[in-house]
N, C-alpha and C. Protein backbone atom coordinates (compact mmCIF):
# COMPACT_ATOMS: atom_id res chain seq x y z
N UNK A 1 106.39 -37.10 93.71
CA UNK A 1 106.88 -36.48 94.93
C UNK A 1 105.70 -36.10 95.79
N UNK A 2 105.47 -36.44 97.23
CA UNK A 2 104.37 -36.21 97.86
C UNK A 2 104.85 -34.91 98.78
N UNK A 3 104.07 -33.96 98.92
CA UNK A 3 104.32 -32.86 99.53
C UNK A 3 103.66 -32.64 100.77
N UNK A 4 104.00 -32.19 102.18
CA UNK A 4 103.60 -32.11 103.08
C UNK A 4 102.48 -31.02 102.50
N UNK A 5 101.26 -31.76 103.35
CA UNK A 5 100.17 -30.56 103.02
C UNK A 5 100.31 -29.62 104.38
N UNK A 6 99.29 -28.26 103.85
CA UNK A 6 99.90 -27.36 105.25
C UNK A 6 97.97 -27.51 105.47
N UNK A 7 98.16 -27.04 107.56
CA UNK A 7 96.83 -27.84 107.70
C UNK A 7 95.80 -26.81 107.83
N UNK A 8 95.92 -25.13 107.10
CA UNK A 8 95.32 -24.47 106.79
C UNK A 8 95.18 -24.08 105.30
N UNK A 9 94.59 -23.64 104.49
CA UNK A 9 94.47 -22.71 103.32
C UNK A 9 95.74 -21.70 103.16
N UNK A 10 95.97 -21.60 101.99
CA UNK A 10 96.92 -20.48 102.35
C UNK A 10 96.25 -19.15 101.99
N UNK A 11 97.00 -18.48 102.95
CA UNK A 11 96.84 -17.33 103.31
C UNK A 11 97.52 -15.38 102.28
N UNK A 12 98.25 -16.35 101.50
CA UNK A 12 99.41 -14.87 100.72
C UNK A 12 100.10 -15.89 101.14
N UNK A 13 101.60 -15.32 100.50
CA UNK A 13 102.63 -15.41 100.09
C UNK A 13 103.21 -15.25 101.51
N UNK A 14 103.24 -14.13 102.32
CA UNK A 14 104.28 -13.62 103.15
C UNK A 14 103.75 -13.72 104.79
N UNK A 15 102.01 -13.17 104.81
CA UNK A 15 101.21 -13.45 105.88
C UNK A 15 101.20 -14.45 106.61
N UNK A 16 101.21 -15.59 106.75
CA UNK A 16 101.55 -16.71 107.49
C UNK A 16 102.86 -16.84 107.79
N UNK A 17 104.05 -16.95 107.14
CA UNK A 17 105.32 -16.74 107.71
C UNK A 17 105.65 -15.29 108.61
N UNK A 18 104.97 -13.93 108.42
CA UNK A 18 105.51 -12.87 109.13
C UNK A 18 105.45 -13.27 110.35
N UNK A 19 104.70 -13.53 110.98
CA UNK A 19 104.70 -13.48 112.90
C UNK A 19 105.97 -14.23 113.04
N UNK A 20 106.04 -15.52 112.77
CA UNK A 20 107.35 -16.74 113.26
C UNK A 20 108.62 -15.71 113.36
N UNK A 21 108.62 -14.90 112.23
CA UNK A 21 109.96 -14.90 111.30
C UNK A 21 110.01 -13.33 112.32
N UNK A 22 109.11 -12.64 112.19
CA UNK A 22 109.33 -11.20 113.18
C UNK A 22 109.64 -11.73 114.72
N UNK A 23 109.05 -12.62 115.34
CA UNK A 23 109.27 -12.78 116.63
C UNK A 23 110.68 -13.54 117.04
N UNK A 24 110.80 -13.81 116.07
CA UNK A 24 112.47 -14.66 116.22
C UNK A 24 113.78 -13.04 115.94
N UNK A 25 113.65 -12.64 114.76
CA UNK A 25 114.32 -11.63 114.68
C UNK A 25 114.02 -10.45 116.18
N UNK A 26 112.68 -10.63 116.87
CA UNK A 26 112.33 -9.17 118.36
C UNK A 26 113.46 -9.99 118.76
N UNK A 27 113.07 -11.46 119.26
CA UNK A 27 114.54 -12.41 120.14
C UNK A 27 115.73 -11.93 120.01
N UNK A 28 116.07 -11.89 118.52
CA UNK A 28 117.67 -11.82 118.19
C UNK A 28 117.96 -9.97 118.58
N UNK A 29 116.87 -9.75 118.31
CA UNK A 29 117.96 -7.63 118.60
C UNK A 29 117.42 -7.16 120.09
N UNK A 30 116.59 -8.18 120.88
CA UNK A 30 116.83 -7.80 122.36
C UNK A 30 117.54 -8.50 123.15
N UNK A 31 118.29 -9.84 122.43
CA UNK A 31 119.41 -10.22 122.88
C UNK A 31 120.62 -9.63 122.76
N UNK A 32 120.76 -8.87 121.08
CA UNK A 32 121.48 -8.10 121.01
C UNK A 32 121.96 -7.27 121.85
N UNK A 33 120.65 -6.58 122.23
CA UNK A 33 120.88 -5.22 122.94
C UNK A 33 121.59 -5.32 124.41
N UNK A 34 120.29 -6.62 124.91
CA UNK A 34 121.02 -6.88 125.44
C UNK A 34 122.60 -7.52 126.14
N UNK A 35 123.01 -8.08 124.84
CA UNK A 35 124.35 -8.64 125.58
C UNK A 35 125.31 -7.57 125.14
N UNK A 36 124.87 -6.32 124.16
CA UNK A 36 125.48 -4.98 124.47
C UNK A 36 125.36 -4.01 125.45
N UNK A 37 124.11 -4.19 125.99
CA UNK A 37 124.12 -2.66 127.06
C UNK A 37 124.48 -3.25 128.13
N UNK A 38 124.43 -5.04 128.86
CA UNK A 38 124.79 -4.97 130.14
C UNK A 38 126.38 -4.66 130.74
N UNK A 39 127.42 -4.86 129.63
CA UNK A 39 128.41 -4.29 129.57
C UNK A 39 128.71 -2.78 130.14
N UNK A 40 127.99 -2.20 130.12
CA UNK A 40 127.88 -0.93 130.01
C UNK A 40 127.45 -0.29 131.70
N UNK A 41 127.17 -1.42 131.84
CA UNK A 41 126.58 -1.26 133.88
C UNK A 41 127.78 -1.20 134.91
N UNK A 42 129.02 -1.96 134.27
CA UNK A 42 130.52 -2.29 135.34
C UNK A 42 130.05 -2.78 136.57
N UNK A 43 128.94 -4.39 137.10
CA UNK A 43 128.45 -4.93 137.63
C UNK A 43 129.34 -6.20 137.15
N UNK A 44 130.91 -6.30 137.37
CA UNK A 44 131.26 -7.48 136.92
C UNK A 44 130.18 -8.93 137.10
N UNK A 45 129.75 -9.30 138.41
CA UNK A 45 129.06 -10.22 138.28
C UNK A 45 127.62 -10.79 137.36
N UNK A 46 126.98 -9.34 137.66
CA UNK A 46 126.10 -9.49 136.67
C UNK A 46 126.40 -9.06 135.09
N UNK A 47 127.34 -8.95 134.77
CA UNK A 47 127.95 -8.31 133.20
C UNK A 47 127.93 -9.60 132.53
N UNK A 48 129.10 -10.73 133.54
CA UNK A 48 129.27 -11.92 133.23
C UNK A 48 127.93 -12.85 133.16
N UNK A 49 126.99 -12.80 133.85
CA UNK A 49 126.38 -13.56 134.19
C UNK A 49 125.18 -13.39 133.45
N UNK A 50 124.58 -12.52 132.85
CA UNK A 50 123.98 -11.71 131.45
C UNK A 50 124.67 -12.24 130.18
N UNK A 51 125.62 -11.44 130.49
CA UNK A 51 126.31 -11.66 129.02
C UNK A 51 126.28 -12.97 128.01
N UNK A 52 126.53 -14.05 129.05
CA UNK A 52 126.58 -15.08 128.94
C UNK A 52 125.76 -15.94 128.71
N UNK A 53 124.88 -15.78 129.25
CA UNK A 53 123.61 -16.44 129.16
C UNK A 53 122.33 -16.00 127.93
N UNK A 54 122.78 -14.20 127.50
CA UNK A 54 122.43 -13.51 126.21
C UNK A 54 123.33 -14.23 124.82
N UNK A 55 124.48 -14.65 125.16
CA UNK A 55 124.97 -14.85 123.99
C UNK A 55 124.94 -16.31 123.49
N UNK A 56 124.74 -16.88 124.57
CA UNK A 56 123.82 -18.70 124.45
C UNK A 56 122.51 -18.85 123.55
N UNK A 57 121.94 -17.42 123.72
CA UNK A 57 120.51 -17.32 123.25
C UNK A 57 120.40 -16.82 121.91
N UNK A 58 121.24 -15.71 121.90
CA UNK A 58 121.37 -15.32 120.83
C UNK A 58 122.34 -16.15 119.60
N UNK A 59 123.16 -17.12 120.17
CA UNK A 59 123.87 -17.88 119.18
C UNK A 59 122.82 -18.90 118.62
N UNK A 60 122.24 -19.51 119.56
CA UNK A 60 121.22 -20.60 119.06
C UNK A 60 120.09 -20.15 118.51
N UNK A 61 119.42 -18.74 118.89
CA UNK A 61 118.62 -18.52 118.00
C UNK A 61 119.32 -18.09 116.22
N UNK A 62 120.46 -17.34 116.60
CA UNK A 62 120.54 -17.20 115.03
C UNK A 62 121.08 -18.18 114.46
N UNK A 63 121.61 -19.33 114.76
CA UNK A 63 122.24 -20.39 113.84
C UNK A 63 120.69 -21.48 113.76
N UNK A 64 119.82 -21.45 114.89
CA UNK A 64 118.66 -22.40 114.63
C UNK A 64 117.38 -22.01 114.80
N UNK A 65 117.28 -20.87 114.77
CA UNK A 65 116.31 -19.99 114.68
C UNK A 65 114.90 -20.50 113.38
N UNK A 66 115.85 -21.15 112.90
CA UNK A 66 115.17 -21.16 111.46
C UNK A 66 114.40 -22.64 111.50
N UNK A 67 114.33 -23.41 112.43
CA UNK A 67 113.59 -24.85 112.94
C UNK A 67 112.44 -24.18 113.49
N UNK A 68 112.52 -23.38 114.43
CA UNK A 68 111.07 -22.73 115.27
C UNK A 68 110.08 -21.71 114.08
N UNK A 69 110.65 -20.81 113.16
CA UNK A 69 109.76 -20.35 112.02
C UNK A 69 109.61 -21.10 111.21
N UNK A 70 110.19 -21.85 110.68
CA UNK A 70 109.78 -22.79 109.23
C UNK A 70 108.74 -24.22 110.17
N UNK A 71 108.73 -24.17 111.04
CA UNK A 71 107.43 -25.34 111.79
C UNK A 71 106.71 -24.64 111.99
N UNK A 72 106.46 -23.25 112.82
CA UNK A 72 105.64 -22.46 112.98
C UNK A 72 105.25 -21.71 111.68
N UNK A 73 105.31 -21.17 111.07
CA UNK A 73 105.14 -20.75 109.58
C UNK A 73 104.06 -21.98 108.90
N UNK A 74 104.18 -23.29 108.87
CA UNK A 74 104.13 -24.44 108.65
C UNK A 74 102.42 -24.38 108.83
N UNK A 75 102.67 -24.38 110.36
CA UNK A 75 101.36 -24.43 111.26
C UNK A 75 100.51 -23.64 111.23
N UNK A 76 100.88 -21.90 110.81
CA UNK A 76 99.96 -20.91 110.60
C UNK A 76 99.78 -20.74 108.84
N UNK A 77 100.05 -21.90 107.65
CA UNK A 77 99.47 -22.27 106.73
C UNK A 77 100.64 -21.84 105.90
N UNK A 78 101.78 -21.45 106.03
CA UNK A 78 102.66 -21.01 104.85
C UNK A 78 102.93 -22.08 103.68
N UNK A 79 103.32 -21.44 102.61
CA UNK A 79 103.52 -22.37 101.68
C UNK A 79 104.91 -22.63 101.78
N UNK A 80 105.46 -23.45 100.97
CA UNK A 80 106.64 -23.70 100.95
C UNK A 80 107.38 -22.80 101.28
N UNK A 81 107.79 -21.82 99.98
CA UNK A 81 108.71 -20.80 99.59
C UNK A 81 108.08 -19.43 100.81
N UNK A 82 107.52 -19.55 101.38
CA UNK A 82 107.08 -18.70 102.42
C UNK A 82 107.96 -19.25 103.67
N UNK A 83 108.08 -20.23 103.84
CA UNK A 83 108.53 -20.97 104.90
C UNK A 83 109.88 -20.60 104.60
N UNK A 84 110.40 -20.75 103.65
CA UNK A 84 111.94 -21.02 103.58
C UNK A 84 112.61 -19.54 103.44
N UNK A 85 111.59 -18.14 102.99
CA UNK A 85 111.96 -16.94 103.47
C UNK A 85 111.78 -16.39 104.74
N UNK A 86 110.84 -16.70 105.33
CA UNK A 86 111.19 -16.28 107.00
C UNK A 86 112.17 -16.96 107.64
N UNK A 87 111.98 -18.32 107.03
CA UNK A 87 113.30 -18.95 107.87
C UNK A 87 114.68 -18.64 107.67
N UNK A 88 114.80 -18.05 106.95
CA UNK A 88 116.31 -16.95 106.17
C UNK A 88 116.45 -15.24 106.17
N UNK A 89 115.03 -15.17 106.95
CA UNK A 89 114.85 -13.60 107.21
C UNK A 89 115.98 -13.35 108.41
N UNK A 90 115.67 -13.80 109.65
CA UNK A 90 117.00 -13.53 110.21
C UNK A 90 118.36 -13.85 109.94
N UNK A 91 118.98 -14.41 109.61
CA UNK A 91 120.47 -14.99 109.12
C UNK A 91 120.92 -13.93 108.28
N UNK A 92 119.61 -13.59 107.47
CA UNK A 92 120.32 -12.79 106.20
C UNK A 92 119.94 -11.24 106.73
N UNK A 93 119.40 -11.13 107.88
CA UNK A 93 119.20 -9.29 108.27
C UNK A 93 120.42 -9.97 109.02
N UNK A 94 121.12 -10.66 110.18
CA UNK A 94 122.42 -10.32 110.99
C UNK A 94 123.27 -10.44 110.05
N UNK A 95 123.75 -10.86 108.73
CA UNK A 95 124.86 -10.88 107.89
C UNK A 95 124.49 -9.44 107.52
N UNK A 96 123.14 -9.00 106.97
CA UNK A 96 123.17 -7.08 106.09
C UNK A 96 123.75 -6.46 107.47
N UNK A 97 123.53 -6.97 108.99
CA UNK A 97 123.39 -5.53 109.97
C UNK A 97 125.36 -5.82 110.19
N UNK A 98 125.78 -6.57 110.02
CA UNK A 98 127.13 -7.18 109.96
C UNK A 98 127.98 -6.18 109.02
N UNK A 99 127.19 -6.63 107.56
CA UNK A 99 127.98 -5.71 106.89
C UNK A 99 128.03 -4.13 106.67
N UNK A 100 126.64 -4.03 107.05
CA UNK A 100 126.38 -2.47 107.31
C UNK A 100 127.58 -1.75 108.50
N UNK A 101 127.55 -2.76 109.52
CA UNK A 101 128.42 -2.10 111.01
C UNK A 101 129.91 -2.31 110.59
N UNK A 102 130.32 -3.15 109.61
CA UNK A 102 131.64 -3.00 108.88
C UNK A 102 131.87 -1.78 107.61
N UNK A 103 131.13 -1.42 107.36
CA UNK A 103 131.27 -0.79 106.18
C UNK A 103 131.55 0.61 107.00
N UNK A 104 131.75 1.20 108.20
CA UNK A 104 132.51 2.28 108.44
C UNK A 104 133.19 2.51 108.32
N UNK A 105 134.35 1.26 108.07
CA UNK A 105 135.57 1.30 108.13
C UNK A 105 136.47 0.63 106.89
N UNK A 106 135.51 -0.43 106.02
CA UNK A 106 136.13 -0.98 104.94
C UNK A 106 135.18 -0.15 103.94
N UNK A 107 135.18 -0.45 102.86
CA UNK A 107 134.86 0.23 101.41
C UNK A 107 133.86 -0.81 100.54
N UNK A 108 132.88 -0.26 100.46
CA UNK A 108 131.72 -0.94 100.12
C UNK A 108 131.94 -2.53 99.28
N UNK A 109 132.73 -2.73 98.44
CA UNK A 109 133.14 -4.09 98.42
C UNK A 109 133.65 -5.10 99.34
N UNK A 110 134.60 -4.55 100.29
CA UNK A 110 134.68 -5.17 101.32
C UNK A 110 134.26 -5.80 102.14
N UNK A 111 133.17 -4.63 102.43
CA UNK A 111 132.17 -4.72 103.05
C UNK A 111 131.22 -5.97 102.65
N UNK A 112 130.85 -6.20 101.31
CA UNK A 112 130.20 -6.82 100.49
C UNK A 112 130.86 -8.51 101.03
N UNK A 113 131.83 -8.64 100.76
CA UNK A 113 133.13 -9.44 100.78
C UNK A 113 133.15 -10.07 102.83
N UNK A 114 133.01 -9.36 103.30
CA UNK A 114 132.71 -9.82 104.91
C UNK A 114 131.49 -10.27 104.98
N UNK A 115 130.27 -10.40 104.37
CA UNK A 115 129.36 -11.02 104.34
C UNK A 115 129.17 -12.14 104.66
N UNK A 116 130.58 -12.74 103.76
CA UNK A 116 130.87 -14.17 103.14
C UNK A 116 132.05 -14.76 103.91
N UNK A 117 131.60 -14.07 105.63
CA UNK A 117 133.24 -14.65 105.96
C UNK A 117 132.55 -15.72 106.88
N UNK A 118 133.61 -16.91 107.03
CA UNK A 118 133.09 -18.11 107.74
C UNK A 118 131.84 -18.09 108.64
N UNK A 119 131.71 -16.84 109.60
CA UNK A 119 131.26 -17.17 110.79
C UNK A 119 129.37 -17.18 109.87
N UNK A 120 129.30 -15.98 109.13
CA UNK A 120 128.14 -15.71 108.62
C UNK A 120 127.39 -16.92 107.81
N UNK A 121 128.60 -17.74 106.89
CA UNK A 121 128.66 -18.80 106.24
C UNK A 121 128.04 -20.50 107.37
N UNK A 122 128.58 -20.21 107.93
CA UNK A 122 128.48 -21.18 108.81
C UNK A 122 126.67 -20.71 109.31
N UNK A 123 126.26 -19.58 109.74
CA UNK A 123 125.18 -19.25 110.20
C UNK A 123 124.25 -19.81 109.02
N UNK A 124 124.39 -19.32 107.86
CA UNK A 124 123.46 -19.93 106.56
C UNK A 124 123.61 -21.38 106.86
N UNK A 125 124.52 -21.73 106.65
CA UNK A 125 124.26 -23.45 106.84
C UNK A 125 123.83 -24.13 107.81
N UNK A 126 123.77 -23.36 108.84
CA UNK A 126 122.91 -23.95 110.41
C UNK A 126 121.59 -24.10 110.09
N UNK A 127 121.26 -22.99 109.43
CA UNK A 127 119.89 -22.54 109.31
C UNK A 127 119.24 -23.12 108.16
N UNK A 128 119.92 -23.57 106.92
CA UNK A 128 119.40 -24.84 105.73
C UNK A 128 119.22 -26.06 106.94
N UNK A 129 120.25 -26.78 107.65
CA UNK A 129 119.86 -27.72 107.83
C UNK A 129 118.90 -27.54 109.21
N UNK A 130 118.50 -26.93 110.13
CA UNK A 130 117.85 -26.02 110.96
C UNK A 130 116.08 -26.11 109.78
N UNK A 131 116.26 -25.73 108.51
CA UNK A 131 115.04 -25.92 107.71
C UNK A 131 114.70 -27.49 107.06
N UNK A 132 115.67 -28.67 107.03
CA UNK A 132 115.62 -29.73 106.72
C UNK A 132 115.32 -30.43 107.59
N UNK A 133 115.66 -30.20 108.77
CA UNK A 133 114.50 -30.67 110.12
C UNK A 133 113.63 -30.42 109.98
N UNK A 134 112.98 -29.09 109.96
CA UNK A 134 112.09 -28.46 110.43
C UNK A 134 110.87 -29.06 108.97
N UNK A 135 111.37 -29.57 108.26
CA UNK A 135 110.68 -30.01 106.76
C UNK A 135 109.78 -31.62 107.61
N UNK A 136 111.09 -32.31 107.94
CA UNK A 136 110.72 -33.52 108.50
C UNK A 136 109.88 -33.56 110.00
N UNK A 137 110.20 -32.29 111.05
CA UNK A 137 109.01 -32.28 111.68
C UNK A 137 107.22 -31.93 110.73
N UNK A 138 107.33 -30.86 109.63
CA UNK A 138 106.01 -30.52 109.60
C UNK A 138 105.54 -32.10 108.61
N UNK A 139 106.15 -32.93 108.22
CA UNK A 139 105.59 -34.11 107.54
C UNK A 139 105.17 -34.87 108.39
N UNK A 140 105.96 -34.90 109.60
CA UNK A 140 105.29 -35.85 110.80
C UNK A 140 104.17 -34.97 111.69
N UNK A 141 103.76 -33.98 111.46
CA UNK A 141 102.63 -33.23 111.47
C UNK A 141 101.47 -33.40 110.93
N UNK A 142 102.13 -33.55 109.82
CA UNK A 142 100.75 -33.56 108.47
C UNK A 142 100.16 -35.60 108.84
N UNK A 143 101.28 -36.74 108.79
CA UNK A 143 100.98 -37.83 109.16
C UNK A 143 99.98 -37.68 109.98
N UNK A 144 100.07 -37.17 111.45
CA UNK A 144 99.55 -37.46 112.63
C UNK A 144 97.81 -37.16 112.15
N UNK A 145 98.16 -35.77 111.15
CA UNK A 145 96.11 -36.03 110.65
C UNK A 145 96.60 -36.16 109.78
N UNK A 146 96.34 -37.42 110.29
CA UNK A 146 95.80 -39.02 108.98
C UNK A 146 96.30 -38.67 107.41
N UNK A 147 97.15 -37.72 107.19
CA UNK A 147 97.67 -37.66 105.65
C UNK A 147 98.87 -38.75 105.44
N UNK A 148 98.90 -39.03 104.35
CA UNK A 148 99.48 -40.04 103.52
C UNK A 148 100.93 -39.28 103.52
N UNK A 149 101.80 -39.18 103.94
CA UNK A 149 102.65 -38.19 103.30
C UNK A 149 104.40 -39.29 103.44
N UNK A 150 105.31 -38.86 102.80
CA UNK A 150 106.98 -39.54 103.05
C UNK A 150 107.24 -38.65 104.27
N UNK A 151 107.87 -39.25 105.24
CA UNK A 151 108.33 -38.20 106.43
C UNK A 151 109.99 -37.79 105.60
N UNK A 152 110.43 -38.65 105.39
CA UNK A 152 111.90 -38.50 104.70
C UNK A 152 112.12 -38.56 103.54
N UNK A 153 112.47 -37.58 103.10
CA UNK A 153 112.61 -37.56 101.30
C UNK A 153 113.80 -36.76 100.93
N UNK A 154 114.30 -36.82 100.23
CA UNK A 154 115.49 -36.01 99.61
C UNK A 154 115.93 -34.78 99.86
N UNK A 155 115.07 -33.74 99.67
CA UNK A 155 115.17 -32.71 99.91
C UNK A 155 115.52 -32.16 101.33
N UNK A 156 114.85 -32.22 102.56
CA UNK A 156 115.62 -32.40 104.02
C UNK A 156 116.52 -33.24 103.99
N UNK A 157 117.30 -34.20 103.60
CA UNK A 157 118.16 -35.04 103.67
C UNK A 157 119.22 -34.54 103.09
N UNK A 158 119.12 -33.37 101.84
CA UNK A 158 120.15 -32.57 100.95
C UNK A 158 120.37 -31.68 102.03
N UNK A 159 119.34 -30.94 102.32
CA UNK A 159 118.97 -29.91 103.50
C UNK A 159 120.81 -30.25 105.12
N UNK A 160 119.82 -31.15 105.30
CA UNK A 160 120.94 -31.55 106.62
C UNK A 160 122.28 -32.20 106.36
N UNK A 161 122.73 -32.86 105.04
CA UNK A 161 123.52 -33.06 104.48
C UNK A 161 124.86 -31.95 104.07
N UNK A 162 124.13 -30.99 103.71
CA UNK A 162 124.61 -30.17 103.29
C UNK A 162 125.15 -29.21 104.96
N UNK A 163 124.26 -29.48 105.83
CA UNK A 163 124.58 -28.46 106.98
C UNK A 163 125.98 -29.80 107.17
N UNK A 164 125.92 -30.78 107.31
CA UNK A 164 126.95 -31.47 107.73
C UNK A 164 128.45 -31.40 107.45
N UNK A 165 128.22 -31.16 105.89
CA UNK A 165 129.87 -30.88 104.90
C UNK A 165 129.97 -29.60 105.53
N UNK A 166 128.89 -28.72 105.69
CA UNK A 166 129.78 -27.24 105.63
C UNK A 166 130.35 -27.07 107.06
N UNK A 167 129.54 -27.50 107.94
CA UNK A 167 129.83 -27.30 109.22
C UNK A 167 131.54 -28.29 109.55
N UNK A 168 131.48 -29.16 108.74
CA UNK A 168 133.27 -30.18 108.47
C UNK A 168 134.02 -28.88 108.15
N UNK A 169 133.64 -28.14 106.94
CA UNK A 169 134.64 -27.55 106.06
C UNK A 169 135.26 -26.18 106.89
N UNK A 170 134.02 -25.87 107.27
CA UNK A 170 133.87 -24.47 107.77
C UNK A 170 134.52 -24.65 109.61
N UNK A 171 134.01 -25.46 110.13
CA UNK A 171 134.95 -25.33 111.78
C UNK A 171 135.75 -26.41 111.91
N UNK A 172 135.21 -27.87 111.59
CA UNK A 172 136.43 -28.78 111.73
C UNK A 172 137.33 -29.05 110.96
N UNK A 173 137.24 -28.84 110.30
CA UNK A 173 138.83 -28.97 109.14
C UNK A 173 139.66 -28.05 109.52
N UNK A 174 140.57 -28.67 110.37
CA UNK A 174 141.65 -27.94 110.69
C UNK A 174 141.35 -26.62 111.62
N UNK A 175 140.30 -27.12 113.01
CA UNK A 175 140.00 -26.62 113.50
C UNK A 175 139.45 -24.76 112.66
N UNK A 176 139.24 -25.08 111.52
CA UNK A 176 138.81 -23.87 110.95
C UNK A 176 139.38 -23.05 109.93
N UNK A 177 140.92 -23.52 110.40
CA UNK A 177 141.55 -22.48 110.19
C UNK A 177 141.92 -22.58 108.40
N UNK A 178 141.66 -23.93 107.66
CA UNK A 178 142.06 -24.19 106.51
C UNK A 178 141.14 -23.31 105.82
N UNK A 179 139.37 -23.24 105.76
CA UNK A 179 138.52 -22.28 105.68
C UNK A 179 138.62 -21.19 105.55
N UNK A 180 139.25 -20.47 106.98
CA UNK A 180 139.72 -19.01 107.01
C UNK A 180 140.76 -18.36 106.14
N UNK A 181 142.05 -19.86 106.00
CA UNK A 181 142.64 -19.41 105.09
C UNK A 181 142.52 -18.87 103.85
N UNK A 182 141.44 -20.04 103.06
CA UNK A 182 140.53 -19.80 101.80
C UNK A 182 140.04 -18.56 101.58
N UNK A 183 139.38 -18.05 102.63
CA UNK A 183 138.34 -17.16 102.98
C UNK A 183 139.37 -15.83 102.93
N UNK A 184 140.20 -15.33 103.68
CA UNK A 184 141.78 -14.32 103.32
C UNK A 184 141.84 -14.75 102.27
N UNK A 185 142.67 -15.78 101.29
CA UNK A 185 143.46 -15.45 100.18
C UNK A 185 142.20 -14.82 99.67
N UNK A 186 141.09 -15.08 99.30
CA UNK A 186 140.25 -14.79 98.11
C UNK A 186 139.99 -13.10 98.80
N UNK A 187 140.01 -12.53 100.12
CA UNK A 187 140.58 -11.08 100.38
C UNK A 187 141.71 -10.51 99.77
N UNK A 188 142.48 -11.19 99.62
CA UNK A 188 144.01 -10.83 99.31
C UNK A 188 143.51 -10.98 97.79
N UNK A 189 143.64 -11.54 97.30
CA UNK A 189 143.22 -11.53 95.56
C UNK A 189 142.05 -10.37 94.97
N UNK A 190 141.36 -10.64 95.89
CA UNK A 190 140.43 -9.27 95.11
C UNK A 190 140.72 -8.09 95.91
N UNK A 191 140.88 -7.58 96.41
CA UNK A 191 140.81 -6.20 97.62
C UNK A 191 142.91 -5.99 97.82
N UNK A 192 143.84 -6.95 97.49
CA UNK A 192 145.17 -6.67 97.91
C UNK A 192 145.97 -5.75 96.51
């Protein structure tokens, strides 16, 4: 198996991935904020016109967020498994801040249990195959200086494969709703 080399030394474990992985998450909670506080102005035109354009940003960064840190991570020398935790640092803080902002009102299993509901599900799987790109850009990286490397190999190919079935299972099958169903009964069975 030939492994993309990274085109610095490494650095630690976590140091080379922090910047990518923090500056994507500043993105995601001042989009947040913002596509919460402009609401709050009663500027219909500009409410809409914010809002909208915050929640474009903020959808694509958190479902593909994880292509721009795992290349960048890449580039500032991360190792593998460095790469593939920043690139899951955001997905998996908006599913905890998700279940945290539910848990006022449901009961800590529940809570636990909404984690795992489609929309969050679907966000993890953006973001595997979001990292199975982002595998096959840093190999065509490593090529360009002159390394020997496979641009396409199994692993990004499981990677984006896998974003493919879930993204079928999870919104197009039955416009979703067969999913959601799944997703309730197994509410109804444990929590009814």
């Amino acid at each position: 198996m030939i492994v993309a080399a990274r085109p610095r030394a490494k650095r630690g474990y976590a140091l080379p991935a922090l910047l990518p992985a923090v500056l994507l998450l500043g993105v995601v909670v001042l989009q947040t904020f913002l596509h919460e506080w402009v609401w709050t102005l009663g500027i219909p035109s500009l409410t809409r016109a914010t809002g909208e354009v915050s929640f474009v940003v903020l959808m694509l960064t958190t479902n593909f967020g994880a292509l721009y840190v795992y290349v960048h991570a890449y580039l500032r020398g991360a190792g593998g498994s460095g790469r593939i935790a920043a690139a899951l640092a955001t997905p998996i803080a908006c599913i905890a801040f998700d279940v945290f902002r539910v848990s006022e009102f449901f009961s800590p299993a529940e809570s636990l249990y909404y984690g795992l509901c489609p929309t969050s599900l679907s966000m993890l799987a953006a973001n595997v195959g979001a990292m199975g790109l982002g595998e096959i850009a840093c190999r065509l990286i490593a090529r360009r200086s002159a390394m020997r490397v496979r641009v396409v190999t199994p692993g990004p190919l499981v990677a984006l494969a896998f974003y493919a079935a879930s993204f079928f299972v999870i919104t197009l099958w039955g416009d979703g709703s067969h999913w959601f169903y799944i997703y309730m009964r197994g509410y109804v069975f444990f929590f009814a």
